[in-house]
N, C-alpha and C. Protein backbone atom coordinates (compact mmCIF):
# COMPACT_ATOMS: atom_id res chain seq x y z
N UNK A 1 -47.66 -42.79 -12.22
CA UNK A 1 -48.74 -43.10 -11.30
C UNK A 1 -48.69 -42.07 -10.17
N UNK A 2 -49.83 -41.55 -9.55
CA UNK A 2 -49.49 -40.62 -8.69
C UNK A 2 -51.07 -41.08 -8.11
N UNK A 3 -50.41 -40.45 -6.28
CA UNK A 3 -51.26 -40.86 -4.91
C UNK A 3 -52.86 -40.89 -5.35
N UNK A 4 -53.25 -39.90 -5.86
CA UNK A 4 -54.79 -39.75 -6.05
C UNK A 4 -55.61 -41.27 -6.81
N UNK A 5 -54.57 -41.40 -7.79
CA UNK A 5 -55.18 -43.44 -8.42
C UNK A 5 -54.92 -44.25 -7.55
N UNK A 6 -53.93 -44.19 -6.86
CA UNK A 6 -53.95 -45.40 -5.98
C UNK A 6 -55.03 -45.04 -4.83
N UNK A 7 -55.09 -44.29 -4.50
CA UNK A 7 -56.05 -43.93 -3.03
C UNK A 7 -57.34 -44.48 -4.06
N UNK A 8 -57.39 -43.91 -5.23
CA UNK A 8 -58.97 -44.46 -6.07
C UNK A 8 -59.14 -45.76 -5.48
N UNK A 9 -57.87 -46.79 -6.21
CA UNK A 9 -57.86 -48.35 -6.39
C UNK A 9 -58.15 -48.72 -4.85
N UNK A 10 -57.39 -48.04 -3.97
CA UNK A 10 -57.25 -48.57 -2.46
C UNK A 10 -58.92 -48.51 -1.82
N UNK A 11 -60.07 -47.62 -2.18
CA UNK A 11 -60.57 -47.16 -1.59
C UNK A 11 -62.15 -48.47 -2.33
N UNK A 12 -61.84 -49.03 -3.50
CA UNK A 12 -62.56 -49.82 -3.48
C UNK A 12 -62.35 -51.29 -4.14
N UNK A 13 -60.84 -51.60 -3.97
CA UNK A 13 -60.60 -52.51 -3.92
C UNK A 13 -59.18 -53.34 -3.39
N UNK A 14 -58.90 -54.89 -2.83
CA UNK A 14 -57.64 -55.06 -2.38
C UNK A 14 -56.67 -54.71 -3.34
N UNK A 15 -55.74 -54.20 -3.33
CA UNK A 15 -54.40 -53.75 -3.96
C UNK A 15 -53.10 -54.61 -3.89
N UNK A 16 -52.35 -55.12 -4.37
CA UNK A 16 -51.54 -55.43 -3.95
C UNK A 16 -50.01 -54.45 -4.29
N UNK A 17 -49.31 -54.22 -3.00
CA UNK A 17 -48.36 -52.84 -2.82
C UNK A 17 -46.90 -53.68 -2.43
N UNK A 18 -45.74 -53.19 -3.15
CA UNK A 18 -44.53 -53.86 -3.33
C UNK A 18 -43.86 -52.63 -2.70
N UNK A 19 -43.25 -52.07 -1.67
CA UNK A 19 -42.31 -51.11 -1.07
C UNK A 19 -41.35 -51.61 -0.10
N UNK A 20 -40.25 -50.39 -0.14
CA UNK A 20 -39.13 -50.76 0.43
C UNK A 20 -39.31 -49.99 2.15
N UNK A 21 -39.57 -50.96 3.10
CA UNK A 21 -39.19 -50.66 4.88
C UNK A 21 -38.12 -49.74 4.72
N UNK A 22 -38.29 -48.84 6.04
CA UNK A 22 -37.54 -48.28 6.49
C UNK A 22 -36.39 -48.73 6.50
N UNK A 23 -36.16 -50.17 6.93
CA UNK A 23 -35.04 -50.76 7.84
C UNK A 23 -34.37 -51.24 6.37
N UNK A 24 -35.16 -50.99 4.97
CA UNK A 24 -34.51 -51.19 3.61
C UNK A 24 -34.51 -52.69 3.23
N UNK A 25 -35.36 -53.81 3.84
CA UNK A 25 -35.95 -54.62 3.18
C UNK A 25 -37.19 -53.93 2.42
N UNK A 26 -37.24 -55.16 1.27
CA UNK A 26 -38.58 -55.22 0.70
C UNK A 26 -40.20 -55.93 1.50
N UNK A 27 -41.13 -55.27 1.38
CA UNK A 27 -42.20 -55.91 1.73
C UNK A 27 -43.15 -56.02 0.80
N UNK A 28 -43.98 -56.86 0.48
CA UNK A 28 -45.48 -56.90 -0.19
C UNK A 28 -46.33 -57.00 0.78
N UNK A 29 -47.40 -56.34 0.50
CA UNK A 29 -48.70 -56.26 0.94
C UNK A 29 -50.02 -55.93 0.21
N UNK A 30 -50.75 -56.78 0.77
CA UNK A 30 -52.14 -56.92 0.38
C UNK A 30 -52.81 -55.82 0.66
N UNK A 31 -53.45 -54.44 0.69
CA UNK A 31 -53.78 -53.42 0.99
C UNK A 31 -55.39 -52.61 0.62
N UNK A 32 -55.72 -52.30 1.58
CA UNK A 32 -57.11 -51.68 1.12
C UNK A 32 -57.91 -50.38 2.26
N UNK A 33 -58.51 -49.85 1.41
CA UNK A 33 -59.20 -48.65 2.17
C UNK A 33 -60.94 -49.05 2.39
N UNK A 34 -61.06 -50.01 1.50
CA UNK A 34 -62.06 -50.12 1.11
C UNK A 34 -63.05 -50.62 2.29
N UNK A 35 -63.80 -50.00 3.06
CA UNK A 35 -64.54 -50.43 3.92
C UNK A 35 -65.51 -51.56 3.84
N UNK A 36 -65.60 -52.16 2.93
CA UNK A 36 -66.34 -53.27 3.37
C UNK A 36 -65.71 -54.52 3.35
N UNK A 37 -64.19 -54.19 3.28
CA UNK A 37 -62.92 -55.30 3.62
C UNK A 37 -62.73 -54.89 5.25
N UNK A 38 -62.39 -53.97 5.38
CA UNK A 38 -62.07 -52.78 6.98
C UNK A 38 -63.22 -53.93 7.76
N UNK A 39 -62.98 -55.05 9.22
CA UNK A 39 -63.45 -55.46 10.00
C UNK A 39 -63.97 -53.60 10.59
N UNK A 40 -65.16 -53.76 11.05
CA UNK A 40 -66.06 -52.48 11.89
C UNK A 40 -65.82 -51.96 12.91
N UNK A 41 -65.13 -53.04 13.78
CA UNK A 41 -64.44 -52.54 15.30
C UNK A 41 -62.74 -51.34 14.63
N UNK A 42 -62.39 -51.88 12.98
CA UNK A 42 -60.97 -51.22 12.81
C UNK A 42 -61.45 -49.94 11.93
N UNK A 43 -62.63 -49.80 11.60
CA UNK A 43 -63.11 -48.68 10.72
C UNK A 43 -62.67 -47.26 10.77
N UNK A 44 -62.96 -47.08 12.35
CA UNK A 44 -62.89 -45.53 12.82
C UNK A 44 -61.33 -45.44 12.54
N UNK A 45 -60.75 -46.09 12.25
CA UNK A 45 -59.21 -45.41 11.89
C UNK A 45 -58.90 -45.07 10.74
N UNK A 46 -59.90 -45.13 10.16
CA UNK A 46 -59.34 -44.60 8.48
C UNK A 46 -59.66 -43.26 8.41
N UNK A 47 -60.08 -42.53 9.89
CA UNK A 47 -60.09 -40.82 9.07
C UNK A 47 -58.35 -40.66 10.30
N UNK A 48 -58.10 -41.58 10.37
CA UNK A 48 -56.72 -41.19 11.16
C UNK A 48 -55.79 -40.07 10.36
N UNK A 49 -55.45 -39.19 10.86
CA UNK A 49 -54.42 -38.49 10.17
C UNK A 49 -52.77 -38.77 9.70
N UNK A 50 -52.43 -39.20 8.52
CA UNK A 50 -51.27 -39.50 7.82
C UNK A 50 -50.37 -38.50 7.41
N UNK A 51 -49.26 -38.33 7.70
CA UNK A 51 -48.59 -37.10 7.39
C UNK A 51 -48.54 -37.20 5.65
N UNK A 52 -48.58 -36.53 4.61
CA UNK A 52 -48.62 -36.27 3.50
C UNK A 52 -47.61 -37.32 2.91
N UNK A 53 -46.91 -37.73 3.26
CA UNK A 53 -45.66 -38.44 2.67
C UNK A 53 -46.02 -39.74 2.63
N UNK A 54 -47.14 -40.44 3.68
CA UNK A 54 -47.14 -42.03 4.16
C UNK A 54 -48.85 -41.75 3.72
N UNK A 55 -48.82 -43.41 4.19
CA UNK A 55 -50.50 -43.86 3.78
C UNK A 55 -50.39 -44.66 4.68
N UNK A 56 -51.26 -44.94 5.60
CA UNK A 56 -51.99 -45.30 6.51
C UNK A 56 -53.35 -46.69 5.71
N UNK A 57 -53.26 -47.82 5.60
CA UNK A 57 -53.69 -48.78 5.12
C UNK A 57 -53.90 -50.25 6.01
N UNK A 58 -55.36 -50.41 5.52
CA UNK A 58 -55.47 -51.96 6.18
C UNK A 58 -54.79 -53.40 5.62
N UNK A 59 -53.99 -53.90 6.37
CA UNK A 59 -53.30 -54.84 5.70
C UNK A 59 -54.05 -55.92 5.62
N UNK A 60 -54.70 -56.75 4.55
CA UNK A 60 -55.35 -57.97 4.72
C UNK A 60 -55.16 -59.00 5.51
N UNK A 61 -53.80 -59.41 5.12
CA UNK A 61 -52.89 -60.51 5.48
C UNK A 61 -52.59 -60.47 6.98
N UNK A 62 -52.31 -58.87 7.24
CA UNK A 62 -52.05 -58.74 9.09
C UNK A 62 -52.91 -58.77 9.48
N UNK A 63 -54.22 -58.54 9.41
CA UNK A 63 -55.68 -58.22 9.63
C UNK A 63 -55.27 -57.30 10.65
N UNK A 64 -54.61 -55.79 10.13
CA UNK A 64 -54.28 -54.79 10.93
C UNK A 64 -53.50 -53.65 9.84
N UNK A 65 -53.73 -52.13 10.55
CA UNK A 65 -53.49 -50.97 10.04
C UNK A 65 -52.03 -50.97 10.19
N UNK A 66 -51.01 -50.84 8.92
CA UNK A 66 -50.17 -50.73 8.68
C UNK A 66 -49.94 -49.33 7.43
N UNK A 67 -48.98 -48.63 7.64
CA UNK A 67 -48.64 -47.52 6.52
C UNK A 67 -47.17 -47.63 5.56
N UNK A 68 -47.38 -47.25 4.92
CA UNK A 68 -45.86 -46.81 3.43
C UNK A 68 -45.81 -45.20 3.47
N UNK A 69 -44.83 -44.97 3.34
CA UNK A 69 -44.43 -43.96 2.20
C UNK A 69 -44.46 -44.00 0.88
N UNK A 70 -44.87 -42.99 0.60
CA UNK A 70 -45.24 -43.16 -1.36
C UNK A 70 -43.71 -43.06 -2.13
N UNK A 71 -42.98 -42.15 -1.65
CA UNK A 71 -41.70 -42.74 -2.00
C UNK A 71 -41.11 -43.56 -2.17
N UNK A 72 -41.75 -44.73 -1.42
CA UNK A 72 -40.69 -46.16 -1.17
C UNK A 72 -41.70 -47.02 -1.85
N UNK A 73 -42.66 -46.64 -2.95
CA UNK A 73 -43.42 -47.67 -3.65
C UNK A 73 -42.28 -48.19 -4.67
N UNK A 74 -42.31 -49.62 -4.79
CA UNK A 74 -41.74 -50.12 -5.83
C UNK A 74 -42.60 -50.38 -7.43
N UNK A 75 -44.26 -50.99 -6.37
CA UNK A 75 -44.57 -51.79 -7.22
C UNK A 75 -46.10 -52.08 -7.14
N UNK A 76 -47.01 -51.20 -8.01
CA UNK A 76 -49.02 -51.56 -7.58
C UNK A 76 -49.44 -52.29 -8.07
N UNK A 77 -50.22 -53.41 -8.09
CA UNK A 77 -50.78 -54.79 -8.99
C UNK A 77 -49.59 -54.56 -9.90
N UNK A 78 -48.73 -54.70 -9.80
CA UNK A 78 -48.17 -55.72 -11.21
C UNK A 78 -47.17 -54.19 -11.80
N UNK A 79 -47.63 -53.34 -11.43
CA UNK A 79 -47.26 -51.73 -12.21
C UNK A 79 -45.70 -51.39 -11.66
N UNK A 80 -44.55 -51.28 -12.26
CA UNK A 80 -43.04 -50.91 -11.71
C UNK A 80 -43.80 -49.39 -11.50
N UNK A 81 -43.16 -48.92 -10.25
CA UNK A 81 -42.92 -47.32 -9.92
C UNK A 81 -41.47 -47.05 -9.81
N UNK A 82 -40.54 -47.05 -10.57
CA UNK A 82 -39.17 -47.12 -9.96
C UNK A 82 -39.12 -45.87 -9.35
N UNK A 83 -39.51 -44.69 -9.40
CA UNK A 83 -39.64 -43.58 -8.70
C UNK A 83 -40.66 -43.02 -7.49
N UNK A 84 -41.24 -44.42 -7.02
CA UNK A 84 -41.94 -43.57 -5.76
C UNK A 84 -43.72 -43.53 -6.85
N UNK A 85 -44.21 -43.23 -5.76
CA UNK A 85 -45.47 -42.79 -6.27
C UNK A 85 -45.77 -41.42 -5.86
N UNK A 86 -46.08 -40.40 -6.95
CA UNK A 86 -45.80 -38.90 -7.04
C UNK A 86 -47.34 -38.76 -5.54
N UNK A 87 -46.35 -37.66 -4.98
CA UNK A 87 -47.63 -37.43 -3.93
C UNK A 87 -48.28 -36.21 -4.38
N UNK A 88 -48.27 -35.77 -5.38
CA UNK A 88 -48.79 -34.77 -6.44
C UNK A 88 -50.06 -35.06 -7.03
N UNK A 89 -50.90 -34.77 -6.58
CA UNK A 89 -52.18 -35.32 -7.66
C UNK A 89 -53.02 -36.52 -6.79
C-alpha cells in the first residue's frame, strides 16, 4: 500500500487508520480529507503544509485536525501494513 491510495481513500471517504503514537501506544482513528465530512469553519486547513513523512487529517471522532506518520501505519480499513505505508507513490 503506498501514500498516493490512501490520500485517494482519505480524500473521498471516512477511513479507518490503526498507528502507533509517538509516545508508542497504539491509536485508531476515524479519518478523512474528504470535504464534505471537513465542518467549513475547519476546511482552510487542509492545504496546511505536512512535512512528507506525516499526514495531517480530520479526525471524526475528535471533531478536530490530527496527523500520523506513514511509517507508524499499522493498519487501513481492515488492511495489515506491517511496514509503514510507503511514502513513495
Amino acid at each position: 500500500m503506498n501514500r498516493s491510495t490512501v490520500i485517494e481513500q482519505l480524500k473521498s471517504e471516512i477511513i479507518n487508520i490503526t498507528f502507533t503514537k509517538v509516545d508508542g501506544s497504539t491509536r485508531n482513528m476515524k479519518a478523512t480529507l474528504s470535504e464534505s465530512e471537513i465542518p467549513s469553519a475547519s476546511s482552510g486547513s487542509t492545504t496546511k503544509k505536512s512535512p512528507e513523512t506525516s499526514q495531517a487529517v480530520w479526525d471524526t471522532e475528535a471533531s478536530g485536525w490530527r496527523s500520523f506518520k506513514w511509517d507508524s501505519i499499522k493498519e487501513v480499513n481492515g488492511v495489515a501494513t506491517p511496514n509503514g505505508v510507503s511514502i513513495k507513490g
